[in-house]
Protein backbone atom coordinates (compact mmCIF):
# COMPACT_ATOMS: atom_id res chain seq x y z
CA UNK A 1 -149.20 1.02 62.50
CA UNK A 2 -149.87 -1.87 65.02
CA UNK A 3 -146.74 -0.64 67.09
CA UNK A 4 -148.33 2.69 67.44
CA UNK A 5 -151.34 1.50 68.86
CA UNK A 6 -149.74 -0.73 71.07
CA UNK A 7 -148.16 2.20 72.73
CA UNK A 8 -151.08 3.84 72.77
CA UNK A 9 -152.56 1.22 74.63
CA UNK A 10 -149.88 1.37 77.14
CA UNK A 11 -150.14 4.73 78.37
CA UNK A 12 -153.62 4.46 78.33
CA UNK A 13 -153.71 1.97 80.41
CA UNK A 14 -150.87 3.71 82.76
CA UNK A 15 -153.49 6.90 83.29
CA UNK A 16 -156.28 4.91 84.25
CA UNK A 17 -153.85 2.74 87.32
CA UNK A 18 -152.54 6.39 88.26
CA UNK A 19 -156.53 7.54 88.59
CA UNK A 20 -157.74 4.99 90.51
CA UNK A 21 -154.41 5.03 92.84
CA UNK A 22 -155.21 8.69 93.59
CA UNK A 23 -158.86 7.78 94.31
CA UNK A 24 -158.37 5.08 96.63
CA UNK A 25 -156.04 7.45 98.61
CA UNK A 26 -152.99 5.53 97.55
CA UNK A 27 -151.28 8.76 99.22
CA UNK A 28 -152.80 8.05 103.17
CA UNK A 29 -150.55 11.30 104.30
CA UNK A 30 -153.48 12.94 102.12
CA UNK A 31 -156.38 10.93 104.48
CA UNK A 32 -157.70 12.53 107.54
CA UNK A 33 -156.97 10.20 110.83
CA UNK A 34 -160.61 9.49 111.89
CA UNK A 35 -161.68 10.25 115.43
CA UNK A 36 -161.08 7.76 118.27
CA UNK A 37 -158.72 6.14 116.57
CA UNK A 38 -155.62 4.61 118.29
CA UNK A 39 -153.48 6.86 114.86
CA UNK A 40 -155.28 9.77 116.13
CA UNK A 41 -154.55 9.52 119.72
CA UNK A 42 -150.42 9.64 118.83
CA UNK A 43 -148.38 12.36 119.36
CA UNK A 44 -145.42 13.45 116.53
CA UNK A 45 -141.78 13.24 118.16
CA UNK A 46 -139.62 16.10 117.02
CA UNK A 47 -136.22 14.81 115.42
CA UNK A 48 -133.31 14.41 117.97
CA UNK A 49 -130.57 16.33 115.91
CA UNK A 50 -127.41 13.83 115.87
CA UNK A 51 -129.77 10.90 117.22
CA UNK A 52 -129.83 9.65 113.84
CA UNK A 53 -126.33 10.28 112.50
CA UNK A 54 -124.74 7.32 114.66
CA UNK A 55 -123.53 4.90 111.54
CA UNK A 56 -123.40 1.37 112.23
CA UNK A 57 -120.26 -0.71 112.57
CA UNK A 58 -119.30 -2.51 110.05
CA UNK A 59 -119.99 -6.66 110.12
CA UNK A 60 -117.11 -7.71 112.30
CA UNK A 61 -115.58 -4.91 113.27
CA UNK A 62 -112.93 -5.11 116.19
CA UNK A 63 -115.52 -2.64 117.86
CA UNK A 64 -118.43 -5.46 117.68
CA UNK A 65 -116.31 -8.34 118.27
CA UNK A 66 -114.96 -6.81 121.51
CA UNK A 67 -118.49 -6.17 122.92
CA UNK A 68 -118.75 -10.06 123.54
CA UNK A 69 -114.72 -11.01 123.35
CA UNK A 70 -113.83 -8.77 126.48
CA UNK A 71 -110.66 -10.54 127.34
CA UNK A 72 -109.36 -10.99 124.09
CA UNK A 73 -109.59 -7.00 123.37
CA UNK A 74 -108.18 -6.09 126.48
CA UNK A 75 -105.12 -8.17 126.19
CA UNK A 76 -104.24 -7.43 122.37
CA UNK A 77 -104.84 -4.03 123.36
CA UNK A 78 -102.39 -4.32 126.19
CA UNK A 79 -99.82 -6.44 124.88
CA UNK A 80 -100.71 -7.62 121.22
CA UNK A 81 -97.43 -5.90 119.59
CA UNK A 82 -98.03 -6.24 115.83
CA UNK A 83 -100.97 -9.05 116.46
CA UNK A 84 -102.74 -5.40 117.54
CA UNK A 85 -104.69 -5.84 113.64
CA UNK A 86 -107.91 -6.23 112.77
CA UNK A 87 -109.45 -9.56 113.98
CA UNK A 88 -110.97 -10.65 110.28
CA UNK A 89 -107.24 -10.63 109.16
CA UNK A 90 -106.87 -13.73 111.16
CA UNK A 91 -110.20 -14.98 112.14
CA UNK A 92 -112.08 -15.67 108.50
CA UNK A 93 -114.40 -17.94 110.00
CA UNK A 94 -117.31 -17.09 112.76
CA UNK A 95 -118.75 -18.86 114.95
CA UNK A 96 -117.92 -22.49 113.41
CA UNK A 97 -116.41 -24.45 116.46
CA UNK A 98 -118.32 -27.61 116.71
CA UNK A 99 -116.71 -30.38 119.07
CA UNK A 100 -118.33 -33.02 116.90
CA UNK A 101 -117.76 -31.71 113.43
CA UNK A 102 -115.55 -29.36 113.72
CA UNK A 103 -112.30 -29.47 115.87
CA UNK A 104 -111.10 -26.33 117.40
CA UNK A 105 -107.58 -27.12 115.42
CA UNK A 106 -109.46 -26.58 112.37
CA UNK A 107 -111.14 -22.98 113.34
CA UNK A 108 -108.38 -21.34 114.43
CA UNK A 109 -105.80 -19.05 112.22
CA UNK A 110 -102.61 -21.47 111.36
CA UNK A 111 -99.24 -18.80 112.37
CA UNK A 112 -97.63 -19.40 109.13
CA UNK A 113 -100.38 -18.19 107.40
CA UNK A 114 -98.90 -14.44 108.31
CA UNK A 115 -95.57 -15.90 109.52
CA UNK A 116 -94.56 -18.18 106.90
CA UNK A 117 -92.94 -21.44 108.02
CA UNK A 118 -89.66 -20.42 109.26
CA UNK A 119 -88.96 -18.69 112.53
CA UNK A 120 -85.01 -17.45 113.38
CA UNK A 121 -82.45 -14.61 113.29
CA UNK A 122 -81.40 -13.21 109.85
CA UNK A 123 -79.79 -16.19 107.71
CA UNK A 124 -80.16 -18.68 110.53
CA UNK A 125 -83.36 -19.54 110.33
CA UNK A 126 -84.56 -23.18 111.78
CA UNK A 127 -88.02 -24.90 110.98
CA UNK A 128 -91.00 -23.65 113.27
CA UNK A 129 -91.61 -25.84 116.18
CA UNK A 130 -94.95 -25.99 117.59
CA UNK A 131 -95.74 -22.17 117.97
CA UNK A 132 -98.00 -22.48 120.75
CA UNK A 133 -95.60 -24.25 122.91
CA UNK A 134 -93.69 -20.87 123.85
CA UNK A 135 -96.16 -17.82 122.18
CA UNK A 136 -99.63 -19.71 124.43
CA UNK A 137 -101.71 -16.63 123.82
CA UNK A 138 -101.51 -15.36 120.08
CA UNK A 139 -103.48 -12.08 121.34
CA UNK A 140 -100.15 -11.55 123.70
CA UNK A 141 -97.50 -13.29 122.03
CA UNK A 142 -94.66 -11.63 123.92
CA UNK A 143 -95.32 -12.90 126.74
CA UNK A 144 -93.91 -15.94 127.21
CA UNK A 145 -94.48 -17.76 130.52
CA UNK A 146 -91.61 -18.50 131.97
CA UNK A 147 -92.90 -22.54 133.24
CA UNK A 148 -93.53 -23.17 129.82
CA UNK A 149 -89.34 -22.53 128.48
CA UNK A 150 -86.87 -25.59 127.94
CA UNK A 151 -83.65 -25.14 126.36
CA UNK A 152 -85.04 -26.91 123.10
CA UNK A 153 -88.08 -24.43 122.68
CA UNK A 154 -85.69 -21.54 123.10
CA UNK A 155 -82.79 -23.18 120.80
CA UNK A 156 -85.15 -23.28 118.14
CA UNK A 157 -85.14 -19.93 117.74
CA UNK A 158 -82.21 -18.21 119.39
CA UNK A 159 -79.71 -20.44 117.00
CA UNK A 160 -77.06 -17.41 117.71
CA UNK A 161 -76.66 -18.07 121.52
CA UNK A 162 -77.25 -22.30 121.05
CA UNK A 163 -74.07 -22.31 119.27
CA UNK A 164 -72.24 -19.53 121.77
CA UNK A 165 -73.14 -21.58 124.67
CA UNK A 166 -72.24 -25.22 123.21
CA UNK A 167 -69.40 -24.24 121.49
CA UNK A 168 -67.97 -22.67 124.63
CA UNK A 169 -68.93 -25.26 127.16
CA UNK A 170 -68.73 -23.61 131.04
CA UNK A 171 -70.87 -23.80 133.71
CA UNK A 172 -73.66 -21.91 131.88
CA UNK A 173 -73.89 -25.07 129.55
CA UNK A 174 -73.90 -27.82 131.81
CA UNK A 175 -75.03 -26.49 134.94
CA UNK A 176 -78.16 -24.14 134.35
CA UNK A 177 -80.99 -23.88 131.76
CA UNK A 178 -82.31 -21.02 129.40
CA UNK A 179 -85.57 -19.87 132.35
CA UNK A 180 -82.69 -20.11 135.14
CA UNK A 181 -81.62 -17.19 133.78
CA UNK A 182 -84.55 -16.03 131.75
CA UNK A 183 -87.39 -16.59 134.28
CA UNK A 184 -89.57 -13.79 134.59
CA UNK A 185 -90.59 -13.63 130.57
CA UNK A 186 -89.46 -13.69 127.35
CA UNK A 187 -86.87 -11.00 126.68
CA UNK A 188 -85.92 -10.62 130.49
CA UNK A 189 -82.01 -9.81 130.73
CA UNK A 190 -81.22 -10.58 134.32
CA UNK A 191 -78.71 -8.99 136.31
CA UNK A 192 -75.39 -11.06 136.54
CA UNK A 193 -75.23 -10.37 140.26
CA UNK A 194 -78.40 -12.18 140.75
CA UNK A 195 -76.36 -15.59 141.10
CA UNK A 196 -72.65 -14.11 140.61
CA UNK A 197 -70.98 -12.38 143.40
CA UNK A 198 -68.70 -10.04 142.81
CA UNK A 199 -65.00 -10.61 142.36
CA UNK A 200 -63.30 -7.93 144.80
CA UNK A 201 -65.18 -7.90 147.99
CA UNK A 202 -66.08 -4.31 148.72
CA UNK A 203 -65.90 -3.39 145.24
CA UNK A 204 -69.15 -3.67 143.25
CA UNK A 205 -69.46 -4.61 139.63
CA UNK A 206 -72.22 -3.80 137.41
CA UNK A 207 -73.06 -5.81 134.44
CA UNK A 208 -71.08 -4.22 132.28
CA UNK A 209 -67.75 -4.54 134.27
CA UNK A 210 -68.91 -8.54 134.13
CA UNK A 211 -69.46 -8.77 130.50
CA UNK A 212 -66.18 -5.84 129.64
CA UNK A 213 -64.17 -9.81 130.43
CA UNK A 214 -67.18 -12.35 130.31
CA UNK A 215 -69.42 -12.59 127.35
CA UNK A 216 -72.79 -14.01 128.59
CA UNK A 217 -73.12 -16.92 127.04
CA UNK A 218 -69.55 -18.27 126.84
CA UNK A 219 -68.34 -16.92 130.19
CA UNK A 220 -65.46 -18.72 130.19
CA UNK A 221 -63.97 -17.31 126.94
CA UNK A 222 -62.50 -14.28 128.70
CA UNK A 223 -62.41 -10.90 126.28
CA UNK A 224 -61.77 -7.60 127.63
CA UNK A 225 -60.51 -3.76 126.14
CA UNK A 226 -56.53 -3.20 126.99
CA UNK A 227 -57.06 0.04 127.21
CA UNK A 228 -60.52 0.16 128.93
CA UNK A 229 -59.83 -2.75 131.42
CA UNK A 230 -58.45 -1.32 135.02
CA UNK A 231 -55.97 -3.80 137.60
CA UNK A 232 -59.18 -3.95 140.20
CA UNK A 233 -61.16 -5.89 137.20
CA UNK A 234 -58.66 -8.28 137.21
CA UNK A 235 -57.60 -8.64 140.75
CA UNK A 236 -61.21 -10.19 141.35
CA UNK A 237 -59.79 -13.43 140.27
CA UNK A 238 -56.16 -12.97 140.35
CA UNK A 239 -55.67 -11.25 143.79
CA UNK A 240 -52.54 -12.69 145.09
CA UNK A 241 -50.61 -11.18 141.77
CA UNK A 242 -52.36 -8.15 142.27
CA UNK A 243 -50.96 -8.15 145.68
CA UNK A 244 -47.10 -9.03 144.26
CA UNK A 245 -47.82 -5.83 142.31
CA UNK A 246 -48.90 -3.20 145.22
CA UNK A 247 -46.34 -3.96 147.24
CA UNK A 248 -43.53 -3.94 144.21
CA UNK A 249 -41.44 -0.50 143.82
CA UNK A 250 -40.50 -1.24 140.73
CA UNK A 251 -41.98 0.67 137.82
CA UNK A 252 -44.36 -2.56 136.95
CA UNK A 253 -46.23 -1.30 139.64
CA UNK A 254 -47.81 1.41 137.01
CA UNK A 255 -48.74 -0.64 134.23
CA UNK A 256 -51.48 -2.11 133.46
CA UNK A 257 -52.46 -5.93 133.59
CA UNK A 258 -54.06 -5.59 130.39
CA UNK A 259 -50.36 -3.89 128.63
CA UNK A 260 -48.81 -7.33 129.25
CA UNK A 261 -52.04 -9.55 128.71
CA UNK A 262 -53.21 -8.63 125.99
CA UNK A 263 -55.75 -11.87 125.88
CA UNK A 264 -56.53 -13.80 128.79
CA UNK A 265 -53.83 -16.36 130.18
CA UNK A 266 -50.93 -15.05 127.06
CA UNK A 267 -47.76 -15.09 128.96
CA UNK A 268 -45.52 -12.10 127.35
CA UNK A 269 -41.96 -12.62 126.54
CA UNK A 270 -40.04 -9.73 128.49
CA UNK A 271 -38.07 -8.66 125.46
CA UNK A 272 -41.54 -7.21 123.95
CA UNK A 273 -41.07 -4.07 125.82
CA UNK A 274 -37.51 -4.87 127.43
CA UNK A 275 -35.44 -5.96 124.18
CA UNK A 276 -32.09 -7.02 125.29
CA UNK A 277 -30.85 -4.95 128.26
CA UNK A 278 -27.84 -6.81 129.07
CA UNK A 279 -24.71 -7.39 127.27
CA UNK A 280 -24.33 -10.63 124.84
CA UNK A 281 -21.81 -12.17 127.64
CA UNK A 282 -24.03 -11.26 130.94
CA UNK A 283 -26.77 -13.37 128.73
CA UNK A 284 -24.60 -16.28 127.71
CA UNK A 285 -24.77 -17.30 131.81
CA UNK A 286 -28.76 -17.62 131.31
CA UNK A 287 -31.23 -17.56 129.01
CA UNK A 288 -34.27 -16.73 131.33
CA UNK A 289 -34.73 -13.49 132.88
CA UNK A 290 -36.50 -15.27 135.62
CA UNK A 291 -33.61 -16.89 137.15
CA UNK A 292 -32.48 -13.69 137.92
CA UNK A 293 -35.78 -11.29 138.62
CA UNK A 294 -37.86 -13.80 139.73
CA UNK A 295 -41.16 -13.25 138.12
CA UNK A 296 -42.55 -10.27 136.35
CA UNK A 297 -45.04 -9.24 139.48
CA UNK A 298 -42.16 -9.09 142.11
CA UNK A 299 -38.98 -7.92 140.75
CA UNK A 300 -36.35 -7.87 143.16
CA UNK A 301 -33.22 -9.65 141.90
CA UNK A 302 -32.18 -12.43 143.84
């Protein structure tokens, strides 16, 4: 009985708040502006359709952090590759540099946080180095400055060529470095003409003639196709056979270096395409075709 006249009591005393609230003008849309009044003198603005619907950007979006980091937007908009993210995925703290209490090393996103902590090619992969030594801008990190390569910063990564160029040791290895070559920016392939002449005079040879016989980073291990490879290739280093050959009438004249070469500097036996041409008793007088045909690019018996 109690409870029921405790609720009773409640919404009694509910209706009399709601009366008075009414009779106070609780509701002032209800009150008259009086005269004179600085309300009175104010004039009601139509809605601007669409002036309203603009939605703010969310807290640190790449929209609001570019309004004050200008140069940082434009140049992980121009070059950022896959750093082109949004900048909270790196940057989890605001605002926090302090030169006293906070060092900048401490502020700023560590690269093997994304990265992990190895940096190579496939299997080979080698420790990470100091990152920032060859990526210096992380909102570019493609381009590499050329002043700031050394043949230890690249070896670090490129293990593939460090072992080509070592194990093959030519003037590549002891005679230039990795930006001699490379020095525009990371990823520039230069032309081999740019410090290589070519072999024939008056015969030009594009890179792909140079590296059909010279792979780029041991140039001295000389590979080429025997049945892509024409005499002119060769005669760029071996002209005065080349010449023995031109003015030969003998049917060597039509075949191709590479037939007999088959690798670089192999010396063919004659009996590989020849056999044995001459009787058992002309052969018992000599053993060496040479002593009688001289050698293989000038034929003439003597």
């Amino acid at each position: 009985m109690k409870s029921v006249k405790k609720v009773a009591i409640v919404f009694s005393v509910i209706a009399i708040v709601a009366l008075l609230l009414v009779a106070v003008g609780c509701d002032k849309a209800a009150v008259p502006t009086p005269a004179g009044t600085e309300e009175a003198a104010a004039t009601d603005i139509a809605k601007e359709e669409g002036l309203y619907d603009i939605q703010p950007q969310p807290l640190h979006s790449v929209a609001q952090c570019a309004q004050c980091h200008i140069g940082v937007f434009e140049r992980i908009k121009d070059a950022g590759g896959k750093h082109q993210i949004e900048c909270v995925d790196c940057h989890t703290q605001f605002h926090m540099f302090n030169p006293k209490k906070r060092p900048y090393e401490t502020v700023i996103p560590q690269c093997e946080t994304c990265h992990g902590v190895f940096h190579g090619e496939g299997t080979k992969e080698t420790p990470l180095v100091d990152c920032a030594s060859c990526h210096t801008d992380p909102h570019a990190p493609l381009i590499i400055p050329g002043a700031v390569l050394s043949n230890n910063a690249c070896m670090s990564c490129h293990t593939k060529e460090t072992k080509q160029i070592t194990d093959n040791v030519s003037r590549h290895t002891t005679e230039v470095s990795c930006s001699d070559c490379h020095h525009v920016e990371h990823g520039y392939i230069p032309k081999c003409n740019e410090c290589h002449e070519s072999h024939s005079p008056g015969h030009e040879m594009d890179d792909a003639a140079c590296m059909s016989c010279h792979p780029v980073h041991m140039p001295a291990k000389i590979t080429y196709s025997r049945k892509e490879t024409p005499n002119l290739i060769c005669a760029g280093c071996h002209d005065q056979v080349y010449g023995l050959l031109q003015n030969n009438i003998t049917k060597h004249t039509d075949v191709k270096c590479s037939d007999c070469h088959s690798a670089h500097k192999r010396i063919p036996l004659c009996s590989e395409c020849h056999g044995m041409p001459h009787s058992k008793r002309m052969m018992q007088d000599t053993s060496k075709c040479g002593d009688c045909h001289n050698i293989a690019h000038n034929l003439p018996v003597s």
